[in-house]
N, C-alpha and C. Protein backbone atom coordinates (compact mmCIF):
# COMPACT_ATOMS: atom_id res chain seq x y z
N UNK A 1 58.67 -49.64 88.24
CA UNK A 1 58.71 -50.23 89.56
C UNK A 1 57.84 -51.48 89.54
N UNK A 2 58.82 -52.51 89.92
CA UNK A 2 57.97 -53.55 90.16
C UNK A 2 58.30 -54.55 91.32
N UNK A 3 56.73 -55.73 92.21
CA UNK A 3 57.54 -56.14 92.98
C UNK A 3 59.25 -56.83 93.20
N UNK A 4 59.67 -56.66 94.27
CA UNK A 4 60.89 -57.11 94.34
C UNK A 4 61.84 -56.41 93.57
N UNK A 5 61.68 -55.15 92.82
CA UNK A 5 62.59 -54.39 92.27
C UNK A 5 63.69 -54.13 93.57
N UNK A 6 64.73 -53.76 92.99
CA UNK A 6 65.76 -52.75 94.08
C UNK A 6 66.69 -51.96 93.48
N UNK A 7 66.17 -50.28 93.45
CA UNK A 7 66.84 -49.27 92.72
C UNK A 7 67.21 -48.47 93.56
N UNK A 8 68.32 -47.60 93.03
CA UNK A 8 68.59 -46.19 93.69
C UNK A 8 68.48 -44.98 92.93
N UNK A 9 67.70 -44.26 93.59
CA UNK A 9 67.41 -43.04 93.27
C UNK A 9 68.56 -42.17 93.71
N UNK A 10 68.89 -41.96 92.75
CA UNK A 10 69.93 -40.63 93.02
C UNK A 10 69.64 -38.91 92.93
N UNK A 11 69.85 -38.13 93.32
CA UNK A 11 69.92 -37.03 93.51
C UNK A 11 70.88 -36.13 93.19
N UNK A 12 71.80 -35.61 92.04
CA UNK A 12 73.14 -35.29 92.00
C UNK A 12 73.06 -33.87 92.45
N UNK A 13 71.87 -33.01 92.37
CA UNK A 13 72.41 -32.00 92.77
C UNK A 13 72.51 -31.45 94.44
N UNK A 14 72.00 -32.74 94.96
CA UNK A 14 72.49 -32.24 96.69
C UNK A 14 73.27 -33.75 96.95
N UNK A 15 73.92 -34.44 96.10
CA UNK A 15 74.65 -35.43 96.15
C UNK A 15 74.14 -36.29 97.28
N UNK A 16 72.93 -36.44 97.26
CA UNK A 16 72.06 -37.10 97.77
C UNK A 16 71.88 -38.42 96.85
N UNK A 17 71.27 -39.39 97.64
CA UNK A 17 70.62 -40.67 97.05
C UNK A 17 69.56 -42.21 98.12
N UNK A 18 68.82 -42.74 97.33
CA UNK A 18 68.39 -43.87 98.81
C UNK A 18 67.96 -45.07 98.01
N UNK A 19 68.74 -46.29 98.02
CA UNK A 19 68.30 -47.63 98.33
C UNK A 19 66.53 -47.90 98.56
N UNK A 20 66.10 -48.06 97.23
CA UNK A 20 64.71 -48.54 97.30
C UNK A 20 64.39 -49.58 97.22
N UNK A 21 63.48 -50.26 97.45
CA UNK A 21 62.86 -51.89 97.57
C UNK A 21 61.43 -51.84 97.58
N UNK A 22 61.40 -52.24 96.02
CA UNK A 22 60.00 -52.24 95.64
C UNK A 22 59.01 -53.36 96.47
N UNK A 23 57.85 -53.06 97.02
CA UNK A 23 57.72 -53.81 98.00
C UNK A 23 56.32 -54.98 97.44
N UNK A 24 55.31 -53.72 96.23
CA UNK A 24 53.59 -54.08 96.10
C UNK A 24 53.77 -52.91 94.87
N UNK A 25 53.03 -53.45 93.74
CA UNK A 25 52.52 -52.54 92.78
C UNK A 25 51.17 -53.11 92.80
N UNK A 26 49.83 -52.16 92.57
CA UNK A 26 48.84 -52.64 92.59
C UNK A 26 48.68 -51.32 90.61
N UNK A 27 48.32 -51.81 89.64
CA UNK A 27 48.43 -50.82 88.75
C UNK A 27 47.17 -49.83 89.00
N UNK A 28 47.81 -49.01 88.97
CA UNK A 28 46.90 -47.81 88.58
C UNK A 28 46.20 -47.29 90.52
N UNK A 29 46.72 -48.02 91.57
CA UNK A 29 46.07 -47.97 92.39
C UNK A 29 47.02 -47.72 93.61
N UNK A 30 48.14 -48.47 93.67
CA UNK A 30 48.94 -48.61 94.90
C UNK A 30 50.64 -48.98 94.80
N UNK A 31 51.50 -48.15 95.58
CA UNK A 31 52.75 -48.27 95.06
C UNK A 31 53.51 -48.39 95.62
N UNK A 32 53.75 -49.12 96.87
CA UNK A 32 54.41 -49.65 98.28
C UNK A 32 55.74 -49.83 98.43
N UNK A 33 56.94 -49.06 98.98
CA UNK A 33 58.46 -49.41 98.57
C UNK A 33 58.79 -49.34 100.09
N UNK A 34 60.30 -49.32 100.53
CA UNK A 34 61.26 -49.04 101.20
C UNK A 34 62.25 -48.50 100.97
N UNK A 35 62.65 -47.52 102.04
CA UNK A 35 63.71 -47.11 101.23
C UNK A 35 64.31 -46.40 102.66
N UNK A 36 65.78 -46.02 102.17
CA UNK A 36 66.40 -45.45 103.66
C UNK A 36 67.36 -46.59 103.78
N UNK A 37 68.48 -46.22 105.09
CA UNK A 37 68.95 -47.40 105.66
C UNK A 37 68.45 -48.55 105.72
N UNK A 38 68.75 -49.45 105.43
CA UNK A 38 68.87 -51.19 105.41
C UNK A 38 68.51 -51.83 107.23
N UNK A 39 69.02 -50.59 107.62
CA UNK A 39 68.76 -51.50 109.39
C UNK A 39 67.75 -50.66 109.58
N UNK A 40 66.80 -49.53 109.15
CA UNK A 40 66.24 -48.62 109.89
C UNK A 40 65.38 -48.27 108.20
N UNK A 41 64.77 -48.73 106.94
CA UNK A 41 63.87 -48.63 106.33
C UNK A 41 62.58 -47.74 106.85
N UNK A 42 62.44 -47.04 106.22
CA UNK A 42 60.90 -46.70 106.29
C UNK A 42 59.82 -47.00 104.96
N UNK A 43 58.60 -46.67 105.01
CA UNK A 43 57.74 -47.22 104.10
C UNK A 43 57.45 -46.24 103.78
N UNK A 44 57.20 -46.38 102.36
CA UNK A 44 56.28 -45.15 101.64
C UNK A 44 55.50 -45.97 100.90
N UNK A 45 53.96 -45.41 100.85
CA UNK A 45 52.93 -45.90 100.30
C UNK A 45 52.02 -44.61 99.57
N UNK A 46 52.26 -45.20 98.25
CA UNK A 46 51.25 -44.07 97.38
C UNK A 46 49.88 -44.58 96.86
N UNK A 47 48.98 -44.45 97.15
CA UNK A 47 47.52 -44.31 97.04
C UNK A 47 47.13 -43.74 96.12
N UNK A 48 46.35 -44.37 94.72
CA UNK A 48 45.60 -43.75 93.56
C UNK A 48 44.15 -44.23 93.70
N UNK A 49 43.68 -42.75 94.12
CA UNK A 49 42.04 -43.46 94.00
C UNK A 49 41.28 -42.30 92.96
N UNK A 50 40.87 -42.64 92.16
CA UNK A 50 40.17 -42.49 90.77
C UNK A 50 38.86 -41.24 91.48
N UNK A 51 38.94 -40.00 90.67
CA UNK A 51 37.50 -39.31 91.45
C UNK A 51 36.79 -39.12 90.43
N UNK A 52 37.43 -38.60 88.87
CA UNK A 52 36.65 -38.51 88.10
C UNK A 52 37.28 -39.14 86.41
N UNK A 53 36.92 -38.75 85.57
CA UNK A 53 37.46 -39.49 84.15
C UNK A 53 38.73 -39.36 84.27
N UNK A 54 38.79 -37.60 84.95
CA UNK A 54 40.11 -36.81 84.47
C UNK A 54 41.17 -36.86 85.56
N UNK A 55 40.55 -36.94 86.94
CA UNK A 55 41.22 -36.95 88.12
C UNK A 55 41.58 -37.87 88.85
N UNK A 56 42.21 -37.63 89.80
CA UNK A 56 42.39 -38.81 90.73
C UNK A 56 43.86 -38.41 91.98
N UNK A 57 43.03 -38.74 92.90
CA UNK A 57 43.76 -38.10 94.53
C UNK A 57 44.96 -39.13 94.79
N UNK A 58 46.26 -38.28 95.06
CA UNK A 58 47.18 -39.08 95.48
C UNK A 58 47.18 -38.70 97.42
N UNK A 59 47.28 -40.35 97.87
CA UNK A 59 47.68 -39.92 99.20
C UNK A 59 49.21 -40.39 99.48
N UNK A 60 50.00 -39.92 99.83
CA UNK A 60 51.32 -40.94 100.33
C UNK A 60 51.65 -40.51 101.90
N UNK A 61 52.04 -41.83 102.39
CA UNK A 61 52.52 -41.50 103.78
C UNK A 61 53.64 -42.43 103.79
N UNK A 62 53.76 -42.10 105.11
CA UNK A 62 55.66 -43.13 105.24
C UNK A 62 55.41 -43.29 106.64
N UNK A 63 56.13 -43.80 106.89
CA UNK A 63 55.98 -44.89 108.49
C UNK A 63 57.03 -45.61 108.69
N UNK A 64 57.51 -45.80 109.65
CA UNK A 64 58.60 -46.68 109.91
C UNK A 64 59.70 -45.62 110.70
N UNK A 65 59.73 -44.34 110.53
CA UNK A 65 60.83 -43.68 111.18
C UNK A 65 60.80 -43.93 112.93
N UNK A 66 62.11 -43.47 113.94
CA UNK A 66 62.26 -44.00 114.75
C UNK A 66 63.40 -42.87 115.46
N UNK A 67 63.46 -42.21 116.25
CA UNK A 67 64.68 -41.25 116.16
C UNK A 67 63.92 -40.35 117.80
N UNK A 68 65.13 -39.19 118.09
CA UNK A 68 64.49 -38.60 119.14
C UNK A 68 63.18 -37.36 118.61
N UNK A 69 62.36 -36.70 119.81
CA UNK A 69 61.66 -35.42 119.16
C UNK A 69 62.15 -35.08 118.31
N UNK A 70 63.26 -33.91 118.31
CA UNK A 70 63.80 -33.14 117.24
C UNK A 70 64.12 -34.21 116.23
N UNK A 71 64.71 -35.38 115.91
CA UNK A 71 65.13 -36.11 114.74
C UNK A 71 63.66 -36.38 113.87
N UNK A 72 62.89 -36.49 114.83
CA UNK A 72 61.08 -36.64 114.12
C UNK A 72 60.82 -35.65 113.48
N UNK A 73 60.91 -34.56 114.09
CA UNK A 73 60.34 -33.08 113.94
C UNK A 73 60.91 -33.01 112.12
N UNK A 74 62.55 -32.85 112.26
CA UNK A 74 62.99 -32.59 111.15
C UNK A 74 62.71 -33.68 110.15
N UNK A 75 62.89 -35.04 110.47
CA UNK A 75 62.21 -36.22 109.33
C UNK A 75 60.68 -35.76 108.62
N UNK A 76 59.88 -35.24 109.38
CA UNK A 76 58.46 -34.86 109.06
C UNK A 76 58.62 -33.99 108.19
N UNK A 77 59.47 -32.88 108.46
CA UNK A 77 59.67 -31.51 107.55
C UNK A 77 60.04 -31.95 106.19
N UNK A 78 61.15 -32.91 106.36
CA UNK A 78 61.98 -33.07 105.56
C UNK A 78 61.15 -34.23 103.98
N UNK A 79 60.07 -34.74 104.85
CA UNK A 79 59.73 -35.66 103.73
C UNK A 79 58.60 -35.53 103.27
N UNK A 80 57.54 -34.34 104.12
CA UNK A 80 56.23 -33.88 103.50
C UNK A 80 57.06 -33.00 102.85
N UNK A 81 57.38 -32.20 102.93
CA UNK A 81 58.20 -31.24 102.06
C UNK A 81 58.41 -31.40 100.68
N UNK A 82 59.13 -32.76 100.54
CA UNK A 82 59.77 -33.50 99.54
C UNK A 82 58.83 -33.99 98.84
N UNK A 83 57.79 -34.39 99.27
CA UNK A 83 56.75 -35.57 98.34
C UNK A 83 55.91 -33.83 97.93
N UNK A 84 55.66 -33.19 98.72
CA UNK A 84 54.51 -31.94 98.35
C UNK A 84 55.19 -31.14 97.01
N UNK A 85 56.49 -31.16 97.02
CA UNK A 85 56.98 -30.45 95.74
C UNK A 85 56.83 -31.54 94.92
N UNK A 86 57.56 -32.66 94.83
CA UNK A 86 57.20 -33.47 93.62
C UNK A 86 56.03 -33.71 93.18
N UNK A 87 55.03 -33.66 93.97
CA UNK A 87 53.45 -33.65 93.62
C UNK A 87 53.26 -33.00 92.52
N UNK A 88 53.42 -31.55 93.04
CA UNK A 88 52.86 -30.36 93.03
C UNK A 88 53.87 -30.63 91.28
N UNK A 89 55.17 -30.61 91.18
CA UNK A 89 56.14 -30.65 89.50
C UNK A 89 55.17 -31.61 88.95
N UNK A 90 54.69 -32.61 89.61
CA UNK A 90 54.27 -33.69 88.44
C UNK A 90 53.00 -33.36 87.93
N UNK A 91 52.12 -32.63 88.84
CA UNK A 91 50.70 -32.28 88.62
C UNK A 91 50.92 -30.93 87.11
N UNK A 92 51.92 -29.76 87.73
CA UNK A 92 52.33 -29.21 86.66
C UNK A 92 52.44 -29.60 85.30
N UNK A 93 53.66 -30.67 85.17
CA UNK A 93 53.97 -31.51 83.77
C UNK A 93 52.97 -31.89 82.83
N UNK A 94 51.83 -33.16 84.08
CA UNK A 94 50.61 -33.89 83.07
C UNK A 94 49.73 -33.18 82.77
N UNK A 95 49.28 -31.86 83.59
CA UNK A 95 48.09 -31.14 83.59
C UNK A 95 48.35 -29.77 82.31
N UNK A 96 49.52 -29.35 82.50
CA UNK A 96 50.06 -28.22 81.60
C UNK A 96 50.91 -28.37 81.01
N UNK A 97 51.53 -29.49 81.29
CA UNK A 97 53.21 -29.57 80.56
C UNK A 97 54.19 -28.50 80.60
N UNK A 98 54.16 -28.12 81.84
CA UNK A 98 55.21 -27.19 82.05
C UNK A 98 56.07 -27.74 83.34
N UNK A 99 57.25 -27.59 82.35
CA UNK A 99 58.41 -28.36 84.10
C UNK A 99 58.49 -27.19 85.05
N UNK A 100 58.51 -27.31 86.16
CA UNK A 100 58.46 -26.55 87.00
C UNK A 100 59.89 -26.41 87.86
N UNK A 101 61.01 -27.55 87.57
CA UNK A 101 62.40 -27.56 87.93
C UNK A 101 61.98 -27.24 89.96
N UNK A 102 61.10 -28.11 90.32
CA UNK A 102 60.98 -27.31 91.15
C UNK A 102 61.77 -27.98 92.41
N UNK A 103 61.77 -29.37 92.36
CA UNK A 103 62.65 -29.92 93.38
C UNK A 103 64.87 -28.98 93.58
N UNK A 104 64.84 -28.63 92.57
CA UNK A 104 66.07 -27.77 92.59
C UNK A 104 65.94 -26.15 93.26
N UNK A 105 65.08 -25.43 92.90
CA UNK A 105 64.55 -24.48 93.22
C UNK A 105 64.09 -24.72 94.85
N UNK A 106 63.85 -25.72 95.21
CA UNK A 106 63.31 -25.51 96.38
C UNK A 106 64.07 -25.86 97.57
N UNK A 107 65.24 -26.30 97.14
CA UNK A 107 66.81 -26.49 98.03
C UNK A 107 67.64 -26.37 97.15
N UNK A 108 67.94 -24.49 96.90
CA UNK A 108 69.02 -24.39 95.51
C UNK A 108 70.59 -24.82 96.97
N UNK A 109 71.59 -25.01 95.56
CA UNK A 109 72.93 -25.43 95.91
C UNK A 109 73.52 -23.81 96.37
């Protein structure tokens, strides 16, 4: 990912996918995109801040959504959800090296 990139992430097993737009790479520190509808984008921003040799805290949030209560309610579910499992597979992988398959597992088909 780099600025001004524009990729799509695809998803084949919920035949899912989203239009990204790399927005800010800061290395090792900050990772700023768009992604979603073209008229209605939201932001995701990932945060690397360094705690120890070995560690280091990811924050990500997103911003930009726009919809009624319930369309919020479920956007919230739907995308802490999403970033907390991929966390959680990637922390698995670097820390133990064990795939955890977990984004499939966690909305089987």
């Amino acid at each position: 990912m780099e600025p001004g990139a524009e990729l799509r992430w695809e998803w084949e097993t919920y035949g899912a996918s989203a239009d990204v737009r790399v927005k800010e790479v800061e290395q090792n520190r900050l990772i700023r995109f768009e992604w979603g509808n073209y008229a209605q984008p939201t932001t995701v921003e990932l945060k690397f801040t360094p705690r120890s040799a070995n560690a280091t805290f990811v924050e990500v949030t997103e911003t930009g959504f726009t919809g009624t209560g319930d369309e919020t309610l479920q956007w919230v579910n739907d995308t802490v959800g999403g970033f907390s499992t991929a966390l959680c597979a990637m922390k698995a992988l670097l820390e133990h090296g064990i795939e955890l398959n977990a984004v499939p597992d966690h909305h089987p088909v």
